[in-house]
PDB file of N, CA and C in Angstrom:
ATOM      1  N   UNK A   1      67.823 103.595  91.298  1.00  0.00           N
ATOM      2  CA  UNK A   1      68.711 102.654  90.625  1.00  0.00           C
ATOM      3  C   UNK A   1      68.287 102.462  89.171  1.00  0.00           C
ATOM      4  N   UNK A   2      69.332 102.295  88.263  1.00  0.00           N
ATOM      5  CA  UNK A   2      69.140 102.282  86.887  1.00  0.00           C
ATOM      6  C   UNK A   2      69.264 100.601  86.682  1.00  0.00           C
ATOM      7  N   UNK A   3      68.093 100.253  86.223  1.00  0.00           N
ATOM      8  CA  UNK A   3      68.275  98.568  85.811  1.00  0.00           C
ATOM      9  C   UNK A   3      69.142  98.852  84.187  1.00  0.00           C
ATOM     10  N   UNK A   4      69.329  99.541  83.460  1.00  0.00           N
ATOM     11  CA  UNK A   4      70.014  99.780  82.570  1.00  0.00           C
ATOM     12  C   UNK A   4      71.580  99.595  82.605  1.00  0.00           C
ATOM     13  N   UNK A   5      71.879  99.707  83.369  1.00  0.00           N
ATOM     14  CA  UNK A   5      73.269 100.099  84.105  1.00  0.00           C
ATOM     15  C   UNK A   5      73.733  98.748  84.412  1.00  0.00           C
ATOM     16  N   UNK A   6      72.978  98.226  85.199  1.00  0.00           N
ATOM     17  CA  UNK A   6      73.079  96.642  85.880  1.00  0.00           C
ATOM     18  C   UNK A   6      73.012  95.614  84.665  1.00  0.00           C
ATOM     19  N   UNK A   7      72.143  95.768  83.744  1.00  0.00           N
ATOM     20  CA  UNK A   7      72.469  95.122  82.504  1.00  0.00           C
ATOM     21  C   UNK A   7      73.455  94.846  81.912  1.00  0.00           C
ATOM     22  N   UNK A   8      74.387  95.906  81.791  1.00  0.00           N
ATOM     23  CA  UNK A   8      75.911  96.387  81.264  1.00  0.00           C
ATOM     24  C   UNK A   8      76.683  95.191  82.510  1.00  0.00           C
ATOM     25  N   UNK A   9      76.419  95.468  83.245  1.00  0.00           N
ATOM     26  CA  UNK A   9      77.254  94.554  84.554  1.00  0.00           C
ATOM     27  C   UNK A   9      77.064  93.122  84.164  1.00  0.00           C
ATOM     28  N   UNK A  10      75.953  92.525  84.149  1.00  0.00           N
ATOM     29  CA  UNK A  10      75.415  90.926  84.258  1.00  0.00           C
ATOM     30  C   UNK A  10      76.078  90.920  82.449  1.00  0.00           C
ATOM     31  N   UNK A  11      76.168  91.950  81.252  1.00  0.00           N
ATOM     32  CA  UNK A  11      76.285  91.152  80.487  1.00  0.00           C
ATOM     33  C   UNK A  11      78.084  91.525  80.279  1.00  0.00           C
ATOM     34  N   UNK A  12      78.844  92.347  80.428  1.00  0.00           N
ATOM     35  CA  UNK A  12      80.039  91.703  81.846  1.00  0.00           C
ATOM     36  C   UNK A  12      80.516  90.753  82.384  1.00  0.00           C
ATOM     37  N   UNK A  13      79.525  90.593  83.301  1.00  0.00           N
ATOM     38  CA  UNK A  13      80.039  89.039  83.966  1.00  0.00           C
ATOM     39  C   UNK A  13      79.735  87.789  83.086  1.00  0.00           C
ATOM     40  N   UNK A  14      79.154  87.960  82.150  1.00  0.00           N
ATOM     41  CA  UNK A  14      78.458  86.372  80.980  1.00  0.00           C
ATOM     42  C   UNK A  14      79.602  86.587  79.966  1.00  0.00           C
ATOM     43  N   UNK A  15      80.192  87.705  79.972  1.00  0.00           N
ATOM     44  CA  UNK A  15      81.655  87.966  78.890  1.00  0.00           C
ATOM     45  C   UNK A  15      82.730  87.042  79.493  1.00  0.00           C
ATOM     46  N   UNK A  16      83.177  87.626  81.153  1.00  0.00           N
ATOM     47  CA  UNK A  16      83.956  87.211  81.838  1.00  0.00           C
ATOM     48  C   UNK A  16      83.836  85.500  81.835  1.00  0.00           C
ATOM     49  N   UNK A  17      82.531  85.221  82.403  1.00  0.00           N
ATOM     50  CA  UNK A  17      82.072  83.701  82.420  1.00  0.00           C
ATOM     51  C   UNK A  17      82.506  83.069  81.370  1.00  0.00           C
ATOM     52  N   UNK A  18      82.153  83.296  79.939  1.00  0.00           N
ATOM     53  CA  UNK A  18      82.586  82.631  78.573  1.00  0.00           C
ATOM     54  C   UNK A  18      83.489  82.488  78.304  1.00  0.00           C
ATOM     55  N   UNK A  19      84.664  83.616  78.701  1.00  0.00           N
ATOM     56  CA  UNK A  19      85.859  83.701  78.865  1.00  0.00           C
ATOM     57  C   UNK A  19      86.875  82.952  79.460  1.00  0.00           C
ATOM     58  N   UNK A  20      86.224  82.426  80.892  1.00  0.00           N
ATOM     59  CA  UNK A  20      87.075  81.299  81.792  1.00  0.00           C
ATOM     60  C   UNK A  20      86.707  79.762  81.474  1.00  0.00           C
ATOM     61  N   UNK A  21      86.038  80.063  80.344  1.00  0.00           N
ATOM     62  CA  UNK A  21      85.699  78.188  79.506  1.00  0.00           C
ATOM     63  C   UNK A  21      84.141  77.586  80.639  1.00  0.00           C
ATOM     64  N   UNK A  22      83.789  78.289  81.146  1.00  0.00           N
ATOM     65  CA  UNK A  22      82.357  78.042  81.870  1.00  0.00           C
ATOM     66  C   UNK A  22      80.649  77.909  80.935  1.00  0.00           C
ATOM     67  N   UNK A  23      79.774  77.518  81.228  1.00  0.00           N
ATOM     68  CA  UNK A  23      78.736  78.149  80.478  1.00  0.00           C
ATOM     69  C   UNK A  23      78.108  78.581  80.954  1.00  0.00           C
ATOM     70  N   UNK A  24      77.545  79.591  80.419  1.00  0.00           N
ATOM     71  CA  UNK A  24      76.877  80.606  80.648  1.00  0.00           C
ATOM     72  C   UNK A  24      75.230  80.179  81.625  1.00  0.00           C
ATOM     73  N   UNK A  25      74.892  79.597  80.279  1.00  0.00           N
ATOM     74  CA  UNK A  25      73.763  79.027  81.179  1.00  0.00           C
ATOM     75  C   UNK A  25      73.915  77.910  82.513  1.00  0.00           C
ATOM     76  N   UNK A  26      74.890  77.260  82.789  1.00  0.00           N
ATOM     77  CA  UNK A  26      74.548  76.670  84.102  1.00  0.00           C
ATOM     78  C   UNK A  26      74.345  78.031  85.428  1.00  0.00           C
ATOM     79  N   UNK A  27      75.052  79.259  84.942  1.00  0.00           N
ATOM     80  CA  UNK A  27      75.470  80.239  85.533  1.00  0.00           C
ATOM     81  C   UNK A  27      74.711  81.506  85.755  1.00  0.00           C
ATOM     82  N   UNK A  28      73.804  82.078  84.946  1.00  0.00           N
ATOM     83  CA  UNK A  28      72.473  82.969  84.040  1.00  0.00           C
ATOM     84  C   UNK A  28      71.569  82.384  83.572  1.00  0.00           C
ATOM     85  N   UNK A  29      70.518  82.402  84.592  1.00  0.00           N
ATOM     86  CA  UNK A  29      69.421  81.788  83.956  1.00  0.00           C
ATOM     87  C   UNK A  29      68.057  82.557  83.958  1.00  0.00           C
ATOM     88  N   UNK A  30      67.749  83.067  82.819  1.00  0.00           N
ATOM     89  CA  UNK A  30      66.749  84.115  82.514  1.00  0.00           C
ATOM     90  C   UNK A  30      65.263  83.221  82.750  1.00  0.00           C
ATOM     91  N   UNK A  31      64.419  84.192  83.210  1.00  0.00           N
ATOM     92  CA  UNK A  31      63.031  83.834  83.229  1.00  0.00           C
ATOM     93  C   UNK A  31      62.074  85.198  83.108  1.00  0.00           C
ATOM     94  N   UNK A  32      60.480  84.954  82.860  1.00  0.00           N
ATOM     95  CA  UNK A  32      59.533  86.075  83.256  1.00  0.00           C
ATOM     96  C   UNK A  32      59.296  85.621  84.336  1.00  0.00           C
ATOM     97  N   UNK A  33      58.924  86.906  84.933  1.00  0.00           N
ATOM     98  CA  UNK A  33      57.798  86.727  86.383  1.00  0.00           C
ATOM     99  C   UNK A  33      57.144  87.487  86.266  1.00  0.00           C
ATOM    100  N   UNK A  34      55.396  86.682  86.443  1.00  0.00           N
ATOM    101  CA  UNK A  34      54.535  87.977  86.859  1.00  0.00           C
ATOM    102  C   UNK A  34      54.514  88.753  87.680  1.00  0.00           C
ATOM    103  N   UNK A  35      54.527  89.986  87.447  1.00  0.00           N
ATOM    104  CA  UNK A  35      54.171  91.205  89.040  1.00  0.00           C
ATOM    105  C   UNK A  35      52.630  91.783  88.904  1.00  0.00           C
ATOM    106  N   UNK A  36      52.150  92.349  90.319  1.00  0.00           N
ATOM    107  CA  UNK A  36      51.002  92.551  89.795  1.00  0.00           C
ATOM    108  C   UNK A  36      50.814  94.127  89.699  1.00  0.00           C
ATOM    109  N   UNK A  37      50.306  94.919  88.764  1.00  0.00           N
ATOM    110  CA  UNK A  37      50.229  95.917  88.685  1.00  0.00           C
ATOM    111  C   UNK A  37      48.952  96.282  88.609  1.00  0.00           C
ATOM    112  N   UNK A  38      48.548  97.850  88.776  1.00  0.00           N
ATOM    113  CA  UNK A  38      47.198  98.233  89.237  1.00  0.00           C
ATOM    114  C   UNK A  38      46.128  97.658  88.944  1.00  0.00           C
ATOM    115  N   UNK A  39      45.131  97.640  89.466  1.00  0.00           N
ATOM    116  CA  UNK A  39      43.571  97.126  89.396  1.00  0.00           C
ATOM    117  C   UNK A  39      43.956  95.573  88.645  1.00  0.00           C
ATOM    118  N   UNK A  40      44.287  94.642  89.094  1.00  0.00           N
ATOM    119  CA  UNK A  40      44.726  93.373  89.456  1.00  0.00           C
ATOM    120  C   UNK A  40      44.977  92.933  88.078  1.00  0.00           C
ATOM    121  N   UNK A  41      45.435  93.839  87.434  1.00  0.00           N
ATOM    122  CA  UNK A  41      46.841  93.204  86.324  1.00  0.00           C
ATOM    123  C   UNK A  41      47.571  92.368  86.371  1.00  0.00           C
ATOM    124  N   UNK A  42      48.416  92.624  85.440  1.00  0.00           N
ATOM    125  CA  UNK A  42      50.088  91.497  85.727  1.00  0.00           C
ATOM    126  C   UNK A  42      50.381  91.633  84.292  1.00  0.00           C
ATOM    127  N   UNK A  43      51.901  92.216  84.754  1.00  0.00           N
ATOM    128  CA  UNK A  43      52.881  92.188  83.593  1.00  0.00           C
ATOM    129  C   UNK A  43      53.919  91.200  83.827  1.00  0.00           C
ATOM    130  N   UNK A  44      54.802  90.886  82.747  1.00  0.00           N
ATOM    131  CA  UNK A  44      55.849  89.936  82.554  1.00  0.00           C
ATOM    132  C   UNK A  44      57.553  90.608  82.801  1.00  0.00           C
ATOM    133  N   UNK A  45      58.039  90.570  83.649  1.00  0.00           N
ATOM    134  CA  UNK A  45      59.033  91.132  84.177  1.00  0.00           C
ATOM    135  C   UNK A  45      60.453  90.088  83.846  1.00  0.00           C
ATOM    136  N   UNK A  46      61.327  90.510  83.235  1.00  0.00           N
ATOM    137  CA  UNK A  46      62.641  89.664  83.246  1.00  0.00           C
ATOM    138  C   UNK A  46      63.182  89.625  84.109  1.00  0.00           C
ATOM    139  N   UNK A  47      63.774  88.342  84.374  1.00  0.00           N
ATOM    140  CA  UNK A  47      64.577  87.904  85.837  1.00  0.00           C
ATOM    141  C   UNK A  47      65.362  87.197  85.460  1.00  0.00           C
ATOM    142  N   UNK A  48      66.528  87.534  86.669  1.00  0.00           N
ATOM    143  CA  UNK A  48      67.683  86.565  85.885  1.00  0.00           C
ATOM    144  C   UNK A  48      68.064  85.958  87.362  1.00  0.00           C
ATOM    145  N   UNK A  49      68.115  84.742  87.669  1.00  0.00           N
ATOM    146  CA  UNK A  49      68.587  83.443  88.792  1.00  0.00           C
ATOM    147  C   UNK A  49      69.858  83.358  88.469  1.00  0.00           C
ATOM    148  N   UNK A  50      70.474  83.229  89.426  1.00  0.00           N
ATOM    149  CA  UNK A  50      72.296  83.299  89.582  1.00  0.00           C
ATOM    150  C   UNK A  50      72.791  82.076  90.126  1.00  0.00           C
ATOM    151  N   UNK A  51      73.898  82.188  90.247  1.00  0.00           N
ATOM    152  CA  UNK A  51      74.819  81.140  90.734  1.00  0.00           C
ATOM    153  C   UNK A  51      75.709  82.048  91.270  1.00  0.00           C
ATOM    154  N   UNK A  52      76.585  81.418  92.456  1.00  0.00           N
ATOM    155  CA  UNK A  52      76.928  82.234  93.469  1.00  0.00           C
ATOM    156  C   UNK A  52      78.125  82.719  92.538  1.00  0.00           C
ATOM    157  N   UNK A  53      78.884  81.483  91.487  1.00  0.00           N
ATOM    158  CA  UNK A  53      79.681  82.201  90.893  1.00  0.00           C
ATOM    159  C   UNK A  53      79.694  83.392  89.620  1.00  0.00           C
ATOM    160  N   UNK A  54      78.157  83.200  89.192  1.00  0.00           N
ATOM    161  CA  UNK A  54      77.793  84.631  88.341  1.00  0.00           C
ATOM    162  C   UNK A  54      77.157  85.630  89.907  1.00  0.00           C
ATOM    163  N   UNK A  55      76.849  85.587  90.431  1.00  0.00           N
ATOM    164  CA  UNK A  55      77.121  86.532  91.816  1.00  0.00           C
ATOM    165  C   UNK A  55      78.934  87.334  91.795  1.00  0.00           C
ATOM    166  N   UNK A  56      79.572  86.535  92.085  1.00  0.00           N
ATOM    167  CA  UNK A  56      80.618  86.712  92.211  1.00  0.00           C
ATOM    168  C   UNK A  56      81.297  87.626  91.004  1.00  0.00           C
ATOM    169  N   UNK A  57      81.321  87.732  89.611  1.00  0.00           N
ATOM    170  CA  UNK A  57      81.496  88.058  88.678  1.00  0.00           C
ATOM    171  C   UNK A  57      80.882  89.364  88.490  1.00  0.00           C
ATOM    172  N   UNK A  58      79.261  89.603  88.959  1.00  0.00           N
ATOM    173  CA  UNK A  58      78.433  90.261  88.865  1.00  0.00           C
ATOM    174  C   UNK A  58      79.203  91.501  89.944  1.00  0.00           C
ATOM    175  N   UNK A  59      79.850  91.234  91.052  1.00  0.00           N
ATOM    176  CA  UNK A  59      80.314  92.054  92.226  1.00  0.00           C
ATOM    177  C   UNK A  59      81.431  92.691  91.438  1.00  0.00           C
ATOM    178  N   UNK A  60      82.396  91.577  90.958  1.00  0.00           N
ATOM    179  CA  UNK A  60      83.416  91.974  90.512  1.00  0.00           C
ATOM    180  C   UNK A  60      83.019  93.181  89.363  1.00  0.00           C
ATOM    181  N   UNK A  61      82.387  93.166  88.633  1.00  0.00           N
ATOM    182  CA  UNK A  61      82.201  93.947  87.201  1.00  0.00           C
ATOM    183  C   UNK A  61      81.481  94.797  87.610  1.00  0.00           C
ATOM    184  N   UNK A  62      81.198  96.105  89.140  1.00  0.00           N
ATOM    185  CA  UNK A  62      80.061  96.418  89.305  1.00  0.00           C
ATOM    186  C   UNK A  62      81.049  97.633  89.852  1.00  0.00           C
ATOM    187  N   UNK A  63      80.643  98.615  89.935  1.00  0.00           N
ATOM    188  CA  UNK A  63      81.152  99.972  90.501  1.00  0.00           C
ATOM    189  C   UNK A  63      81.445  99.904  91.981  1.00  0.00           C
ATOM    190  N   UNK A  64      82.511  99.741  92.241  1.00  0.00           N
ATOM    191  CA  UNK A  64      83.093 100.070  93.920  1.00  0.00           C
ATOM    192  C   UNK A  64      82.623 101.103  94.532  1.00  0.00           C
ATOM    193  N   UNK A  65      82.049 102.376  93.949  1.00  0.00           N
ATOM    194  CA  UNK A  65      81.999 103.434  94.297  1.00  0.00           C
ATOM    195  C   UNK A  65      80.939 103.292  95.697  1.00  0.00           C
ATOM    196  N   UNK A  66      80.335 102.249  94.765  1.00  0.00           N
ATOM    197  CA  UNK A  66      78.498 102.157  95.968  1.00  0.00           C
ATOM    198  C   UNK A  66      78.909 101.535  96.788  1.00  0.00           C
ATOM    199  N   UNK A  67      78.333 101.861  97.840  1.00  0.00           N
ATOM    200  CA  UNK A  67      78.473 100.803  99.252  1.00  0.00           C
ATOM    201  C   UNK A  67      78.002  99.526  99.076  1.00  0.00           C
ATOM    202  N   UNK A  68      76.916  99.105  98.705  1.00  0.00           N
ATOM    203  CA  UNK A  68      76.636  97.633  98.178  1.00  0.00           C
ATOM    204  C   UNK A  68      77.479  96.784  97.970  1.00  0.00           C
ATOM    205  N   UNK A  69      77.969  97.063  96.537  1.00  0.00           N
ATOM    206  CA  UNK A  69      79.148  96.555  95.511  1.00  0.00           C
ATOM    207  C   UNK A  69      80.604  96.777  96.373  1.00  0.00           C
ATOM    208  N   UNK A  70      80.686  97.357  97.582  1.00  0.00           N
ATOM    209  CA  UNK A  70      81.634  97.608  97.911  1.00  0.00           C
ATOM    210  C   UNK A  70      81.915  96.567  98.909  1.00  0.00           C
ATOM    211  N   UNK A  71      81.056  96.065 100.096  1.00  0.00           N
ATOM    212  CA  UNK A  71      80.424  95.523 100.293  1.00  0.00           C
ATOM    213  C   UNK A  71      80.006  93.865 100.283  1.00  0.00           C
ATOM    214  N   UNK A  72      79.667  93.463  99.070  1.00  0.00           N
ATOM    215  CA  UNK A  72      79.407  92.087  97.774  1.00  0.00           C
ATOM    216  C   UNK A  72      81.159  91.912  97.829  1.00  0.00           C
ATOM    217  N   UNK A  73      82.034  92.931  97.540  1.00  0.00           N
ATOM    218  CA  UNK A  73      83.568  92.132  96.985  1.00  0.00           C
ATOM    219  C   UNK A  73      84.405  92.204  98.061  1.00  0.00           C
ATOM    220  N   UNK A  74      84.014  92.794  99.351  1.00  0.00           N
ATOM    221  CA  UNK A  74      84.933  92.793 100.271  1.00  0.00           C
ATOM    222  C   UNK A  74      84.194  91.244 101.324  1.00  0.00           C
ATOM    223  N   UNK A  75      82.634  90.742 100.957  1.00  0.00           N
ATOM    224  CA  UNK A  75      82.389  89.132 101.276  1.00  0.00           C
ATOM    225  C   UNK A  75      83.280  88.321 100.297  1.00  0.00           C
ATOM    226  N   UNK A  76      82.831  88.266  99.401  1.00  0.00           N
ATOM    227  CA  UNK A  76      83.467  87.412  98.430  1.00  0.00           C
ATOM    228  C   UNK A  76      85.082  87.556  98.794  1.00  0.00           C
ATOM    229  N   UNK A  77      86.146  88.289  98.794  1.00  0.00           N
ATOM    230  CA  UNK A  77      87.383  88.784  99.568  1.00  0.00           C
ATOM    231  C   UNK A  77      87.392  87.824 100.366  1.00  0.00           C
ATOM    232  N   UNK A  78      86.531  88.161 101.495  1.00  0.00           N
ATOM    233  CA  UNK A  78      87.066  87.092 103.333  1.00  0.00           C
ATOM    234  C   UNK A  78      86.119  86.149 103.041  1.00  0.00           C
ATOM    235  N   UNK A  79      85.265  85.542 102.196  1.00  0.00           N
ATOM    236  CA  UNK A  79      85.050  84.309 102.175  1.00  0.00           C
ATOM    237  C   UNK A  79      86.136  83.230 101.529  1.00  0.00           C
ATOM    238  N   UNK A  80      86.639  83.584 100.447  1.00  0.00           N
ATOM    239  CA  UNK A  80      87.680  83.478  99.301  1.00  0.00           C
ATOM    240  C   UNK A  80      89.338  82.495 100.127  1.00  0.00           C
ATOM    241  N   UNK A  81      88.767  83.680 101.381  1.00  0.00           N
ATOM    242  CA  UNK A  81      90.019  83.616 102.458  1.00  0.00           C
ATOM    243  C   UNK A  81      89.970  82.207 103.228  1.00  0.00           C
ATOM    244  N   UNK A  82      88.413  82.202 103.584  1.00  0.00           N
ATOM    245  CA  UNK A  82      88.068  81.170 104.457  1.00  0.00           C
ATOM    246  C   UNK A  82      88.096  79.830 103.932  1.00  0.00           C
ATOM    247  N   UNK A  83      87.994  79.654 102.895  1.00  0.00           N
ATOM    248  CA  UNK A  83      87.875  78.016 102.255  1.00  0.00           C
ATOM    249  C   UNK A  83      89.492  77.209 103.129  1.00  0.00           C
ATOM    250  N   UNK A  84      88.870  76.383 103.284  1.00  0.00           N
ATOM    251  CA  UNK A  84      89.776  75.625 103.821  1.00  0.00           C
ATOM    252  C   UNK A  84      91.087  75.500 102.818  1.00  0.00           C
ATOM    253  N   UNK A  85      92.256  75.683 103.245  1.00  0.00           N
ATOM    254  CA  UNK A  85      93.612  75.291 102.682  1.00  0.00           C
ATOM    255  C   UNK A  85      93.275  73.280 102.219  1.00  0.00           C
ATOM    256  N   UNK A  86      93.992  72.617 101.176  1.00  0.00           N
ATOM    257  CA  UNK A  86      93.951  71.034 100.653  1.00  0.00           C
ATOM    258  C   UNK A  86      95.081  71.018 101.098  1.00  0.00           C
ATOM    259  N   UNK A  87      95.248  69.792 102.241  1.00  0.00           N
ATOM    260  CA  UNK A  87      96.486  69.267 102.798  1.00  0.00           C
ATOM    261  C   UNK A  87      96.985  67.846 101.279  1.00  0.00           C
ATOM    262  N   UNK A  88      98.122  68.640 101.460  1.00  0.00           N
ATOM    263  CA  UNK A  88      99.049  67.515 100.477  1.00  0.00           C
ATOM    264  C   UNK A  88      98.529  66.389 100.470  1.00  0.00           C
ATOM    265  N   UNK A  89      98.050  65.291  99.859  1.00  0.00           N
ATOM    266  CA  UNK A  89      98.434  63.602 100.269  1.00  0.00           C
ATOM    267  C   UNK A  89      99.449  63.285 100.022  1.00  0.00           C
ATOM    268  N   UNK A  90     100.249  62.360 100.989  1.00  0.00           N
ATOM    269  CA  UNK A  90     101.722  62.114 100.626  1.00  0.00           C
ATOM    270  C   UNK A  90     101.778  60.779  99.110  1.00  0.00           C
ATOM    271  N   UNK A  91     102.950  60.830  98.352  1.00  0.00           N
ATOM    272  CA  UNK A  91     102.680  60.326  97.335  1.00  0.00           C
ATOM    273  C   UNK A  91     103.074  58.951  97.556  1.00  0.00           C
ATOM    274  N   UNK A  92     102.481  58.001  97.307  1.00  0.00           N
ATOM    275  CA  UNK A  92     102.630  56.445  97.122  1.00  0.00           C
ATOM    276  C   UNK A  92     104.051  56.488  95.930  1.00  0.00           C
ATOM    277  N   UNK A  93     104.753  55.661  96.726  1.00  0.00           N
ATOM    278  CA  UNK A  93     105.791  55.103  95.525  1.00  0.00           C
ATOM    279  C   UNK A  93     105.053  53.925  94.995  1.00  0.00           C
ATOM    280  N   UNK A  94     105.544  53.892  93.891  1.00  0.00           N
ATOM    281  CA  UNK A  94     105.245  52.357  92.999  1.00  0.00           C
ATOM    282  C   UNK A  94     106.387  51.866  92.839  1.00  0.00           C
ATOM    283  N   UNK A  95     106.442  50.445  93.675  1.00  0.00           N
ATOM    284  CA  UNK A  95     107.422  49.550  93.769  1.00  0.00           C
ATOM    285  C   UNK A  95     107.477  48.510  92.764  1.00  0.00           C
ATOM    286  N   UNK A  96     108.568  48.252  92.067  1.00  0.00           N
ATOM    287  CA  UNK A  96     108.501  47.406  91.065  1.00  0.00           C
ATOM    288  C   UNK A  96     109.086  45.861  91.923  1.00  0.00           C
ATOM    289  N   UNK A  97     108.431  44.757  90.725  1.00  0.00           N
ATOM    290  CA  UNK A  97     109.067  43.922  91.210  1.00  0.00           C
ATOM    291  C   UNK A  97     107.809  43.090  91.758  1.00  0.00           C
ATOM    292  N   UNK A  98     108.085  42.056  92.062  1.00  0.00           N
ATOM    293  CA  UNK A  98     107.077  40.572  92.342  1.00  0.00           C
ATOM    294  C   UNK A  98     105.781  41.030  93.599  1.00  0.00           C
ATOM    295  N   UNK A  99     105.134  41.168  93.529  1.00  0.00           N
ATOM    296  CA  UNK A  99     103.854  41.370  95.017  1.00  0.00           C
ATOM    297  C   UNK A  99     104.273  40.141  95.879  1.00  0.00           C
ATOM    298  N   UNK A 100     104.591  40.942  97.119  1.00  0.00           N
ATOM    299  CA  UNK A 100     104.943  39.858  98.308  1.00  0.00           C
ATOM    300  C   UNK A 100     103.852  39.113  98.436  1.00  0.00           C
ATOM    301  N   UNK A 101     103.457  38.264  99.098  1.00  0.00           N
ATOM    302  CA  UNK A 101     102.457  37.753  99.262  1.00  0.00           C
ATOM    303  C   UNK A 101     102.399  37.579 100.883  1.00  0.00           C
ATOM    304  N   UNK A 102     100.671  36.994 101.600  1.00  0.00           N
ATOM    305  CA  UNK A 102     101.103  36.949 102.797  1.00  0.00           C
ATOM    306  C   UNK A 102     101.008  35.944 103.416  1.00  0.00           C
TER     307      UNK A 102
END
């Protein structure tokens, strides 16, 4: 896997994100993490923490071709499905005129 590639995607979905009046950062949130590398090193690795809706964005902007990504948008699809339907509330008239009293 090319982390190069995936870059192009996440900065994609932070286009898309900016785009629908969202911010970015409640949505992409960059950090280092140490990893440990040979004879008890540690380098500083970029990481980026998501939100299900930069998840979502991230699927969308990502090559169908792969089974993964194929996969990521066909959940997002039948989850999308599953949210419960909002039943109407019926609307209150506003009655003019004196408050009955009781």
């Amino acid at each position: 896997p090319n982390y190069r590639n995936f870059e192009q995607v996440i900065q994609k979905a932070k286009t898309a994100c900016f785009n629908s009046g969202q911010r970015i950062e409640d949505h992409f949130v960059g950090a280092d993490e140490m990893i440990e590398i040979g004879k008890g090193g540690q380098r500083a690795v970029p990481t980026v923490y998501l939100s299900r809706y930069a998840c979502y964005l991230i699927i969308q902007n990502a090559d169908p071709c792969k089974k993964k990504i194929a996969l990521g948008q066909t959940y997002f699809a039948v989850q999308s499905r599953r949210v419960p339907r909002v039943r109407r509330v019926p609307r209150v008239r506003a009655v003019r005129g004196p408050v009955p009293t009781l």
